[in-house]
N, C-alpha and C. Protein backbone atom coordinates (compact mmCIF):
# COMPACT_ATOMS: atom_id res chain seq x y z
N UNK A 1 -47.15 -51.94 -36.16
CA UNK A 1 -47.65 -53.12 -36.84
C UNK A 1 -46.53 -54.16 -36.93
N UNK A 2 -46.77 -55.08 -36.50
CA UNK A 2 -45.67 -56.41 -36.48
C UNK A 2 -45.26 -56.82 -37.62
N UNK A 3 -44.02 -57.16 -37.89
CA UNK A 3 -43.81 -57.49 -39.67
C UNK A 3 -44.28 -59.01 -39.61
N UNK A 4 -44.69 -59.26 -40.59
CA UNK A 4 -44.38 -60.91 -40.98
C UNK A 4 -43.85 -62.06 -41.27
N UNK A 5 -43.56 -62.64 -40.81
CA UNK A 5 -42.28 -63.43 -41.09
C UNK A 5 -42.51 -64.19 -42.38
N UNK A 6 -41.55 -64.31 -43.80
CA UNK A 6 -41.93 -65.04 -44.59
C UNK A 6 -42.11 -66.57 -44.56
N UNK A 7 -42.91 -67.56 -45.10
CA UNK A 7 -43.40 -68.52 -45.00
C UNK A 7 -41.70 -69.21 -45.00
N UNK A 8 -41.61 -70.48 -44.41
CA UNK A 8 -40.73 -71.50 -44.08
C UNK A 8 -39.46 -70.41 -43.34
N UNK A 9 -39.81 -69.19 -42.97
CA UNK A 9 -38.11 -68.17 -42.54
C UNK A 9 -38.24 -68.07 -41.10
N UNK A 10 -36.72 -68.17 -40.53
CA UNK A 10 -36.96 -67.86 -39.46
C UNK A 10 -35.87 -66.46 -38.99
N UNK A 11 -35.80 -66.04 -37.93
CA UNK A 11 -35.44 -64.51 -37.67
C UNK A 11 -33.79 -65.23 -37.16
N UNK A 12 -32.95 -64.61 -37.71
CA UNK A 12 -31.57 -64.19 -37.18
C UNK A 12 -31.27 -62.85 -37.13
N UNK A 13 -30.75 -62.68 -35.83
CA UNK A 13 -30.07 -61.09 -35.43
C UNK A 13 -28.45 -61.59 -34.94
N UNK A 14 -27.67 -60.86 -36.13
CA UNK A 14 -26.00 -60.64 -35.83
C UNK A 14 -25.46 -59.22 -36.24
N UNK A 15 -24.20 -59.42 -35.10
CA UNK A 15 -23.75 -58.31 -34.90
C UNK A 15 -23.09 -58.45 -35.74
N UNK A 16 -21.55 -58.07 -36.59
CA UNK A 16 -20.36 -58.04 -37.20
C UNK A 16 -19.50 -57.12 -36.82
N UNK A 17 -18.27 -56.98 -36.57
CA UNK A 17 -17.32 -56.62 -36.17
C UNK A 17 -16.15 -56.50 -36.91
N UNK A 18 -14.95 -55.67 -37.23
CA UNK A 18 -14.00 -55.72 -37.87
C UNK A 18 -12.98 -56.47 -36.93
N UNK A 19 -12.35 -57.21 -37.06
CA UNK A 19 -11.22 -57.66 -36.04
C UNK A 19 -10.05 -57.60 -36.62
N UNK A 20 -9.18 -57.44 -35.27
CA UNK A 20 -7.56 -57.01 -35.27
C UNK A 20 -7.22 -58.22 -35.26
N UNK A 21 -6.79 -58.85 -36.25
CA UNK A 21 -5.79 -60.27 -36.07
C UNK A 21 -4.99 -60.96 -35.03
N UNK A 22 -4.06 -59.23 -35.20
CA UNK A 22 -3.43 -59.81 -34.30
C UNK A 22 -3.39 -59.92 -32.87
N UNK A 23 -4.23 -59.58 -32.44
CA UNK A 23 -5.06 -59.90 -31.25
C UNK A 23 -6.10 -60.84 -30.66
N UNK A 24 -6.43 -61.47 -31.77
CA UNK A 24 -6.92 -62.63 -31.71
C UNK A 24 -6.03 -63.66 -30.92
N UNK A 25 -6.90 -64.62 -30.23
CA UNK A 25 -6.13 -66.00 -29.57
C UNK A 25 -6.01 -67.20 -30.86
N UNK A 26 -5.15 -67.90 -30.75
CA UNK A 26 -4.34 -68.10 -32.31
C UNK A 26 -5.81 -69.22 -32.63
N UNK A 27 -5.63 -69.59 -33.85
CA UNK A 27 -6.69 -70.00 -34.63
C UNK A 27 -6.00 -71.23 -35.04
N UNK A 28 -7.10 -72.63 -34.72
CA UNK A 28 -6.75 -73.86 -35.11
C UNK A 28 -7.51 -74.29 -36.91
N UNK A 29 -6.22 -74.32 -36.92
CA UNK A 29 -7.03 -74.54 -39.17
C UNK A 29 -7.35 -75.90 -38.60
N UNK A 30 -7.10 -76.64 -38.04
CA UNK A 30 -7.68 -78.34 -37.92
C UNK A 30 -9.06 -78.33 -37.61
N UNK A 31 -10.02 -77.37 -36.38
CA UNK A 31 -10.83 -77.11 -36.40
C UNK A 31 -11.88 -75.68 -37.46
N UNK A 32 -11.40 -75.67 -38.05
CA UNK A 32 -12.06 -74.86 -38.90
C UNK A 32 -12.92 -75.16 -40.15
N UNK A 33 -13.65 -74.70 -41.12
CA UNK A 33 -14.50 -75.12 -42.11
C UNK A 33 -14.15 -73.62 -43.61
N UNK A 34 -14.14 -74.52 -44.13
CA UNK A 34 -13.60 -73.39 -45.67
C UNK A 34 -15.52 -73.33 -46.52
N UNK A 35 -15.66 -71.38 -46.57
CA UNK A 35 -17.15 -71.58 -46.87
C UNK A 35 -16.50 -70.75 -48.18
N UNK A 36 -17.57 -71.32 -48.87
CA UNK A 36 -17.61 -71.12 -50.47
C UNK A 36 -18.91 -70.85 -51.05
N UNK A 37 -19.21 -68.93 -51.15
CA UNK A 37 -19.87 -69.02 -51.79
C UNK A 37 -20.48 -68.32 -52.84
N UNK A 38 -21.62 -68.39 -53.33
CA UNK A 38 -21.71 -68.19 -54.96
C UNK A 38 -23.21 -67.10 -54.50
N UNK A 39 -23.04 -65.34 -54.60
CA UNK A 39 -24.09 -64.93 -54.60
C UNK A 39 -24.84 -64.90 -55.84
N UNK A 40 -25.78 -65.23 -55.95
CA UNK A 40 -26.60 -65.70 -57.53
C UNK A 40 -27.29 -63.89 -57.59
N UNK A 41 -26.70 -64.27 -58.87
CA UNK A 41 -27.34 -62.67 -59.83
C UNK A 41 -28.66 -62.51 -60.02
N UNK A 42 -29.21 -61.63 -59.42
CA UNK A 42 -30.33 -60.80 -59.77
C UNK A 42 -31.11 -61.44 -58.91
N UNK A 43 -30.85 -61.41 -57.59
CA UNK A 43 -31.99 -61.92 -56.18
C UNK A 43 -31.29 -61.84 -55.17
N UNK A 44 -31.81 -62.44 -54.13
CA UNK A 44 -31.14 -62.18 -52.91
C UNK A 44 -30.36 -64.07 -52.01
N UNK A 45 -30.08 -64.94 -53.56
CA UNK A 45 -29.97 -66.13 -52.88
C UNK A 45 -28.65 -66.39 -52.91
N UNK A 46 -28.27 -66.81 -52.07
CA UNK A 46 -26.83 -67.64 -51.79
C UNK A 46 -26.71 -69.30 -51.47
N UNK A 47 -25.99 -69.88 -52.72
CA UNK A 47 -25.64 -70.74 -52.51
C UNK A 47 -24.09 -71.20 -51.82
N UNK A 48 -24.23 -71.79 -51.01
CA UNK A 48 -22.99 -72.29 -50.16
C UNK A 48 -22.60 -73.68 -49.96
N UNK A 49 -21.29 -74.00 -50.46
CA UNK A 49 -20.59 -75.14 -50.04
C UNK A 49 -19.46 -75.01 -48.50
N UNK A 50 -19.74 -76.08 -47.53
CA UNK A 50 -19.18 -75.79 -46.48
C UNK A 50 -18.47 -77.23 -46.35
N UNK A 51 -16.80 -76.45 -46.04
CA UNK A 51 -16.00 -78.50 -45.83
C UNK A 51 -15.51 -78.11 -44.28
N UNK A 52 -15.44 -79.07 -43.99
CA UNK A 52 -15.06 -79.37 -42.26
C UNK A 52 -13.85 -79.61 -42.68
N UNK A 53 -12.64 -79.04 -42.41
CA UNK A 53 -11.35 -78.98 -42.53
C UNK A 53 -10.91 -80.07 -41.03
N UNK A 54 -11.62 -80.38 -40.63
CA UNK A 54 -10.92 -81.74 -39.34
C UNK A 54 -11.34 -82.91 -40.54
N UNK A 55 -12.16 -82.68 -41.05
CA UNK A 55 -13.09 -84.65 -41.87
C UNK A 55 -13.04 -84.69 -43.72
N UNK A 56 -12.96 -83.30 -43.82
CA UNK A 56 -13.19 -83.61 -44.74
C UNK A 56 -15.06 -83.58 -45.80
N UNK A 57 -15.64 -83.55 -44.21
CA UNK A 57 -17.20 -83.63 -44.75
C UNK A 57 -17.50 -82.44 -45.51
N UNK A 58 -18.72 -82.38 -46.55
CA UNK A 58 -19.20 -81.23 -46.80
C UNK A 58 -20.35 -81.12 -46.91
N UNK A 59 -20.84 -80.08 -46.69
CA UNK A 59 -22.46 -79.74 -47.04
C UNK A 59 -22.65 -78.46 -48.05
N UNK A 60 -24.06 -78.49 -48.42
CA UNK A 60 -24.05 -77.66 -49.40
C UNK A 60 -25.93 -76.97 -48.79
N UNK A 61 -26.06 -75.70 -48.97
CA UNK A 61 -26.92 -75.28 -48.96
C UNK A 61 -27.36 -74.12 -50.00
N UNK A 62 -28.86 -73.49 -50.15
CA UNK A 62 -29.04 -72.25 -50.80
C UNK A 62 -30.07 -71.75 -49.63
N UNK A 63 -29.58 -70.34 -49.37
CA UNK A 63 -30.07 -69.65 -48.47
C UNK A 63 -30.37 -68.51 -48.98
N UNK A 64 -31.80 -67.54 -48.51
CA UNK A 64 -32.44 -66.58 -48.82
C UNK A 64 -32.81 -65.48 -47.24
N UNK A 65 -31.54 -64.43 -47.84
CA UNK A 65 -31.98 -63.36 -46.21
C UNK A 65 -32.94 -61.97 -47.50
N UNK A 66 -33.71 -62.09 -46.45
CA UNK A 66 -34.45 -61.13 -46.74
C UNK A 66 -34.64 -59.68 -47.03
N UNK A 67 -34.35 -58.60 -47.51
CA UNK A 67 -34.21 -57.29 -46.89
C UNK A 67 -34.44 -57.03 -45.85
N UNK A 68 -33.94 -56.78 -44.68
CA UNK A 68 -34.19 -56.57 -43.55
C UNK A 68 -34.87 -55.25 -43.50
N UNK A 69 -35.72 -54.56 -42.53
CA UNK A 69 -35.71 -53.52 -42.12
C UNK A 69 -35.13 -53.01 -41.12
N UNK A 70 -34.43 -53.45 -40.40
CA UNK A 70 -33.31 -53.10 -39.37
C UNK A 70 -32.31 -54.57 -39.46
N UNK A 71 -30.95 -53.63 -39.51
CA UNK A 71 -29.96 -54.49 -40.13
C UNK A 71 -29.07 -55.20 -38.65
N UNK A 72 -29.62 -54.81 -38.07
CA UNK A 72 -29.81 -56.35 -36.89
C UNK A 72 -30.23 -57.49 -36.89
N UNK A 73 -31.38 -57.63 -37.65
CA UNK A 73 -32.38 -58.29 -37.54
C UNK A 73 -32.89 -58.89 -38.48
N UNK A 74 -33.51 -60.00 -39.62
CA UNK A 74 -34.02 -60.06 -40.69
C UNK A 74 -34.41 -61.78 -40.94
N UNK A 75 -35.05 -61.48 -41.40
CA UNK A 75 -35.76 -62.97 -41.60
C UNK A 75 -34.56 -63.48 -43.04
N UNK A 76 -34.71 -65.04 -42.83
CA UNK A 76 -33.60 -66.23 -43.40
C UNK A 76 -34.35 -67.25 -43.74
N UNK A 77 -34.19 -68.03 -45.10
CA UNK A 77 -34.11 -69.61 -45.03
C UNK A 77 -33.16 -69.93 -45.60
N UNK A 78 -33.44 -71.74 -45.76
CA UNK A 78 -32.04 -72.39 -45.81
C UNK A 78 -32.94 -73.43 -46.53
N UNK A 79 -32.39 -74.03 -47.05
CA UNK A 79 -32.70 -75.20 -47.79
C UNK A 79 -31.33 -76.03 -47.93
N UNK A 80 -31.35 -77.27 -47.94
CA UNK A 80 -29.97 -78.61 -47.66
C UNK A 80 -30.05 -79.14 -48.66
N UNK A 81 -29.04 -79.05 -49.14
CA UNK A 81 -29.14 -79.51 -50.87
C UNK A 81 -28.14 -80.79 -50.67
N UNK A 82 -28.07 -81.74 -51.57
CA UNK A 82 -27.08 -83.13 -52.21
C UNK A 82 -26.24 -82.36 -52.75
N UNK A 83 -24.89 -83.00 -53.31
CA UNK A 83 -23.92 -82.61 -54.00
C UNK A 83 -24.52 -82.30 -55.09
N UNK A 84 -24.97 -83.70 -55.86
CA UNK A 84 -25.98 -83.36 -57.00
C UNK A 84 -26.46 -82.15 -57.29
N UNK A 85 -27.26 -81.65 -56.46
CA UNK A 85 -27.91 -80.62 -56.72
C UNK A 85 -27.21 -79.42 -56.35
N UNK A 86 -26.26 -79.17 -55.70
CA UNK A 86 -25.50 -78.11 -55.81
C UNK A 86 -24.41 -77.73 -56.79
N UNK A 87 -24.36 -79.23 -57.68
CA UNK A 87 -23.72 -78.65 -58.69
C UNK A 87 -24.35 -78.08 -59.97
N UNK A 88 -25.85 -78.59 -60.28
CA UNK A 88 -26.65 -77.84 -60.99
C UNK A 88 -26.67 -76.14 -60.60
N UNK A 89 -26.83 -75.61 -58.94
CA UNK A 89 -27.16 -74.76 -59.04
C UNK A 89 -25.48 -74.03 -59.31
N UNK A 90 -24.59 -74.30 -59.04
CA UNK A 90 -23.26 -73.89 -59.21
C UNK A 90 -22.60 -73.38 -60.39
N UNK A 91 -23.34 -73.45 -61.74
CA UNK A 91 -23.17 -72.80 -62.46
C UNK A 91 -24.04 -71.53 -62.76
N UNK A 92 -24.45 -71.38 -62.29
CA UNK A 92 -25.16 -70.28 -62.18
C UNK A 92 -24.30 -68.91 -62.30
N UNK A 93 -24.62 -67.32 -62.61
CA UNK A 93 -23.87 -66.21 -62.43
C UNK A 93 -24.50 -66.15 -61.44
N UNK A 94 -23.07 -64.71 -61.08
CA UNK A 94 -23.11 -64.61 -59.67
C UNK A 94 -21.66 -63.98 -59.27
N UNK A 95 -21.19 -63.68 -57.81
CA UNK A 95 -19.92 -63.21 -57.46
C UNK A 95 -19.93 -64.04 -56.19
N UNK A 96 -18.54 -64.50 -56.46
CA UNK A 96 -18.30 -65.50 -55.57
C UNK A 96 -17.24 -65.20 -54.40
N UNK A 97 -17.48 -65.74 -53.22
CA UNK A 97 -16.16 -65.22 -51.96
C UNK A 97 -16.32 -66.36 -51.13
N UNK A 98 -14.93 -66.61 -50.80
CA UNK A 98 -14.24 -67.89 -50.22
C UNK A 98 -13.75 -67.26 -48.79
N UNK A 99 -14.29 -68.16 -47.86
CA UNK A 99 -13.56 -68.01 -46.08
C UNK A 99 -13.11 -69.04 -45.50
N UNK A 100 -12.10 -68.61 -44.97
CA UNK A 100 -12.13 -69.89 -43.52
C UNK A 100 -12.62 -69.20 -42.41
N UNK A 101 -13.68 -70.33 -41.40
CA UNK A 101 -14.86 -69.34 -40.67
C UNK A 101 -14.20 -71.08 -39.08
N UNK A 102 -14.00 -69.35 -38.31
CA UNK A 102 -13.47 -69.99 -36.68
C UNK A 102 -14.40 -70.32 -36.10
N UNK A 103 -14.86 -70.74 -34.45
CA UNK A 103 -15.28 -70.89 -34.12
C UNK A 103 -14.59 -70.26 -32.41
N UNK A 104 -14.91 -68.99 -31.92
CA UNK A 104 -14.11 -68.61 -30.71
C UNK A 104 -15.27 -68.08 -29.76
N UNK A 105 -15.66 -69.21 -28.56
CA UNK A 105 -16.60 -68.59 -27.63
C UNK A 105 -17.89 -68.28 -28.63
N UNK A 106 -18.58 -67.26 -28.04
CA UNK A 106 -19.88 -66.75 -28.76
C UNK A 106 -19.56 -67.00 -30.12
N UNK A 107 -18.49 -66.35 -30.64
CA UNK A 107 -18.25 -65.76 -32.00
C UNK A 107 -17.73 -66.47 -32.88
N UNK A 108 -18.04 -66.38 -34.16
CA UNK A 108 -17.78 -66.99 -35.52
C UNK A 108 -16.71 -65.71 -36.11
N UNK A 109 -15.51 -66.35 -36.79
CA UNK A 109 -14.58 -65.53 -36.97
C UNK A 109 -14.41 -66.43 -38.29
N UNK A 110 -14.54 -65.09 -39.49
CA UNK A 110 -14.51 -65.06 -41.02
C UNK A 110 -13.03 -64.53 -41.33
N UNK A 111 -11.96 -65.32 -41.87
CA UNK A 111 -10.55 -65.36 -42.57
C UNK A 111 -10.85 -65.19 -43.98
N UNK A 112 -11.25 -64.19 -44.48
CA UNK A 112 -11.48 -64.04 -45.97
C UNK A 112 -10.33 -64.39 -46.76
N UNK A 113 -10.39 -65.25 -47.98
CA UNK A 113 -9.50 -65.58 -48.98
C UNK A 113 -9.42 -64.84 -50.13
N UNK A 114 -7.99 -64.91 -50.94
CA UNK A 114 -8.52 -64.79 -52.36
C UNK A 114 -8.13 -62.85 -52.05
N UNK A 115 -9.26 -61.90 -53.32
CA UNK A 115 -9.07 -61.04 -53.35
C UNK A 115 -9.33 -60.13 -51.74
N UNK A 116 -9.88 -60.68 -50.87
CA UNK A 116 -10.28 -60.18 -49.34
C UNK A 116 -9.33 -60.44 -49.10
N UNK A 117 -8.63 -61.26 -48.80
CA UNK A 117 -7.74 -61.89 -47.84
C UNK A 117 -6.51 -60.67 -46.88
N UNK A 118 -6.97 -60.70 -46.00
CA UNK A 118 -6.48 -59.74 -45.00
C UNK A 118 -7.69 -59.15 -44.33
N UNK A 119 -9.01 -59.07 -44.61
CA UNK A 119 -10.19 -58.85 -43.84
C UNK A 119 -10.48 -60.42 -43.23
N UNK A 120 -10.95 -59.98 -41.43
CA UNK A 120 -10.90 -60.82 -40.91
C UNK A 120 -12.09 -59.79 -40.10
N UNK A 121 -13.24 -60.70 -40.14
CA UNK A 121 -14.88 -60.54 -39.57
C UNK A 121 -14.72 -61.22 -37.95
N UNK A 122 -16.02 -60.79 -37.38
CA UNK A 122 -16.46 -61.85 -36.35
C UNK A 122 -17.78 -61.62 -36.56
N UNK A 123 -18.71 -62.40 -35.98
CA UNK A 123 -20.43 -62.14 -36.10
C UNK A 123 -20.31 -63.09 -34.80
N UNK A 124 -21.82 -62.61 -34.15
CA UNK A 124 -22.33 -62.88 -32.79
C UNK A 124 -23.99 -62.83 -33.60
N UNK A 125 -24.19 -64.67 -33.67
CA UNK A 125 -25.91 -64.42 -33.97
C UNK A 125 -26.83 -64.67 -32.97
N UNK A 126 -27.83 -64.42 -32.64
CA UNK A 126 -29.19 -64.96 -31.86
C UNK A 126 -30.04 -64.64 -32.58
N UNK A 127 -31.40 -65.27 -31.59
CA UNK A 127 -32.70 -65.69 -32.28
C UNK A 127 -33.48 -64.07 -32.20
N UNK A 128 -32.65 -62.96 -31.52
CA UNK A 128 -33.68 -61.76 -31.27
C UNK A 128 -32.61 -60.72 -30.93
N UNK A 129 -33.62 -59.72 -31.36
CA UNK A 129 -32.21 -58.50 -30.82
C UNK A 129 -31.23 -57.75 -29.65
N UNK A 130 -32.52 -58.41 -28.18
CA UNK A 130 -32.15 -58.65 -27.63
C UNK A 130 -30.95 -59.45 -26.77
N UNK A 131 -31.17 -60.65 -27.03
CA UNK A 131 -29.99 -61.91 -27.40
C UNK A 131 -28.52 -61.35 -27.83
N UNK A 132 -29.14 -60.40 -29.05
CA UNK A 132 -27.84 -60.32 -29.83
C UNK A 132 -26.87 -59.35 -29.06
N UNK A 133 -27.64 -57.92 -28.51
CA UNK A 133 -27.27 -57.15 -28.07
C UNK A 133 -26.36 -57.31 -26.46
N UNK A 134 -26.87 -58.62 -26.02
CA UNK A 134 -26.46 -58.99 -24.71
C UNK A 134 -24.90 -59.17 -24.80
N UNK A 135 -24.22 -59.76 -26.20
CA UNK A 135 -23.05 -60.36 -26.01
C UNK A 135 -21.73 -59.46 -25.16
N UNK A 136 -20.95 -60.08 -24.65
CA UNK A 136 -20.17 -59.38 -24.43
C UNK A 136 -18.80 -59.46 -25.68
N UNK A 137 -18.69 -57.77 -25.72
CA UNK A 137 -17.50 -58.32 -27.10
C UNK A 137 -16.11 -58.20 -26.92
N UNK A 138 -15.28 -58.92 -27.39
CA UNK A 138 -13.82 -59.14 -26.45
C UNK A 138 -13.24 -57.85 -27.40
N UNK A 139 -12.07 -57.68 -26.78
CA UNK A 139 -11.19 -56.34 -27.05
C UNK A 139 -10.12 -56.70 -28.76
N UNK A 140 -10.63 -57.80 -29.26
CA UNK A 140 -10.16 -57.78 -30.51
C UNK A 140 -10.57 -57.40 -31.39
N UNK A 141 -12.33 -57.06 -31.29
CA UNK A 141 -12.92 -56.70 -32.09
C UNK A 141 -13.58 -55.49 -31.92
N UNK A 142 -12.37 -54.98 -33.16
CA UNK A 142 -12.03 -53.05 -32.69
C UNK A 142 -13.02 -52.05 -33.69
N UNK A 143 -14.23 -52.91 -34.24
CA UNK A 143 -14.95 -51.81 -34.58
C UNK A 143 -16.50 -52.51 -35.11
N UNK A 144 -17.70 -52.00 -34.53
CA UNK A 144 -19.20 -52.87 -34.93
C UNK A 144 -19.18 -51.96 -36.50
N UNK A 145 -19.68 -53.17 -37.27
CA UNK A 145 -19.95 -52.58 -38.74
C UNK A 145 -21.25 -53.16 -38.96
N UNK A 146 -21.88 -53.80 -37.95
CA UNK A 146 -23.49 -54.11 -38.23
C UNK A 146 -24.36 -53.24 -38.94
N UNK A 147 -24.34 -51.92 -38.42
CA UNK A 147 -24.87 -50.92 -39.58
C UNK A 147 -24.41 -50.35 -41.15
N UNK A 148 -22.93 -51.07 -41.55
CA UNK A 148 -22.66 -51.07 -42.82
C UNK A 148 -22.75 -51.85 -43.64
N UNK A 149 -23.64 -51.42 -44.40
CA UNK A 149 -23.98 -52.34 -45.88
C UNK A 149 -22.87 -53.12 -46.64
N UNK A 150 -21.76 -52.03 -46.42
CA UNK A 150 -20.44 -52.24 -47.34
C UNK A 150 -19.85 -53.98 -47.09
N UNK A 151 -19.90 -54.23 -45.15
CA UNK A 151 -19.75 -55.66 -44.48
C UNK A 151 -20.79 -56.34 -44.82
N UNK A 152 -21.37 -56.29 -45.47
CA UNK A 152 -22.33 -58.09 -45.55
C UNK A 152 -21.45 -58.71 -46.30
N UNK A 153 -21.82 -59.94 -46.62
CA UNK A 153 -21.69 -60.90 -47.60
C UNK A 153 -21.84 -60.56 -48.93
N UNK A 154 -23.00 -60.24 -49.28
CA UNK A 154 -23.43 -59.84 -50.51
C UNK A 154 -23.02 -58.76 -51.55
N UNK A 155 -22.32 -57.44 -50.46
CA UNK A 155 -21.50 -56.39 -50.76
C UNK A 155 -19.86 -56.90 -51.10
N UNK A 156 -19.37 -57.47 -49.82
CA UNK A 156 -18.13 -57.77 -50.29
C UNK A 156 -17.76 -58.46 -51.65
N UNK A 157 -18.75 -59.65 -51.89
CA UNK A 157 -18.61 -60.58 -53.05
C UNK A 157 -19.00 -59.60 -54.02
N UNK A 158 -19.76 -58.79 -54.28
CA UNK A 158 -19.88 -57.19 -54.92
C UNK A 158 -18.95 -56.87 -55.27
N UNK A 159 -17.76 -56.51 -54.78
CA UNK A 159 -17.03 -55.22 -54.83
C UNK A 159 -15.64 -55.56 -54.47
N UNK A 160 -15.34 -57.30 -54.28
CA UNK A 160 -14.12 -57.88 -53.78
C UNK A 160 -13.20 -57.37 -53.44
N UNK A 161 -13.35 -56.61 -52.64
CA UNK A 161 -12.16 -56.00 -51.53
C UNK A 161 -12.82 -55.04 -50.59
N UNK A 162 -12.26 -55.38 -49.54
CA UNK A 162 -12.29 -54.93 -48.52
C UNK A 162 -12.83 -53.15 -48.47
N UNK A 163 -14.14 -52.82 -47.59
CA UNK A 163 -14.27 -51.30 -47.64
C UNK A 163 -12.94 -50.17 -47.01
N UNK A 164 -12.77 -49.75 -47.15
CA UNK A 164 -11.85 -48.51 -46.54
C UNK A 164 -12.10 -48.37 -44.62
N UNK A 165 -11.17 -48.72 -43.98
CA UNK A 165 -11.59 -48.61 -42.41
C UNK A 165 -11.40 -47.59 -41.87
């Protein structure tokens, strides 16, 4: 039986990866963006402030991932909020975690701050699992944690520090 997709959501499938730093090809902070965000207590929503570290710009969103039933895969929305309104929702409870997030080839590479800081992510998203599964993954990224709960977002800002590797 086909699942349903919830009304206004659409499907993202990413991989995640633990990465070796120092194996990485070096990382430009001029091109990078500092994400900030606030998992709101008692649901599954995240609000996020994102600054473009080249401009200066920022955006602000609240996003809703779904329980997935396969943690490849899971339906998402997003909603684009004003400053205004992200500072209403910004007081809100909640556990909060700060990144600087790369941009290398396929992959998005997460520099966790703060109490993380020394965990360093990559994610590879597409529209299907297929897609996702196609990537090829470079030799820095020395272990898939797509099947651990412990790597989401929602866990780390949980439990602020890094799981045991």
């Amino acid at each position: 039986m086909p699942v349903t997709l919830p009304k206004y959501a659409h499907w993202v499938a990413e991989r995640r990866f633990l990465v070796d730093a120092k194996a990485l090809p070096a990382l430009d902070l001029g091109h990078a963006r500092r994400i900030e965000d606030l998992y709101v207590e008692g649901g599954r929503l995240r609000l996020r402030a994102t600054t473009d570290l080249s401009n200066g710009e920022r955006t602000f969103k609240l996003a809703k991932k779904y329980a997935p039933d396969n943690p490849l895969i899971g339906p998402m929305t997003n909603l684009y909020l004003t400053e205004e309104e992200y500072a209403v929702l910004n007081v809100l409870p909640g556990q909060r975690l700060s990144k600087l997030r790369h941009k290398v080839g396929g992959f998005i590479i997460d520099v966790f701050e703060g109490a993380l800081e020394g965990l360093v992510t990559a994610e590879c998203e597409a529209t299907n699992r297929m897609a996702a599964m196609r990537f090829d993954v470079p030799e820095w990224c020395v272990r898939e944690v797509t099947n651990e709960p412990a790597y989401t977002g929602w866990q780390l800002a949980q439990n602020q520090s890094a799981p045991a590797a």
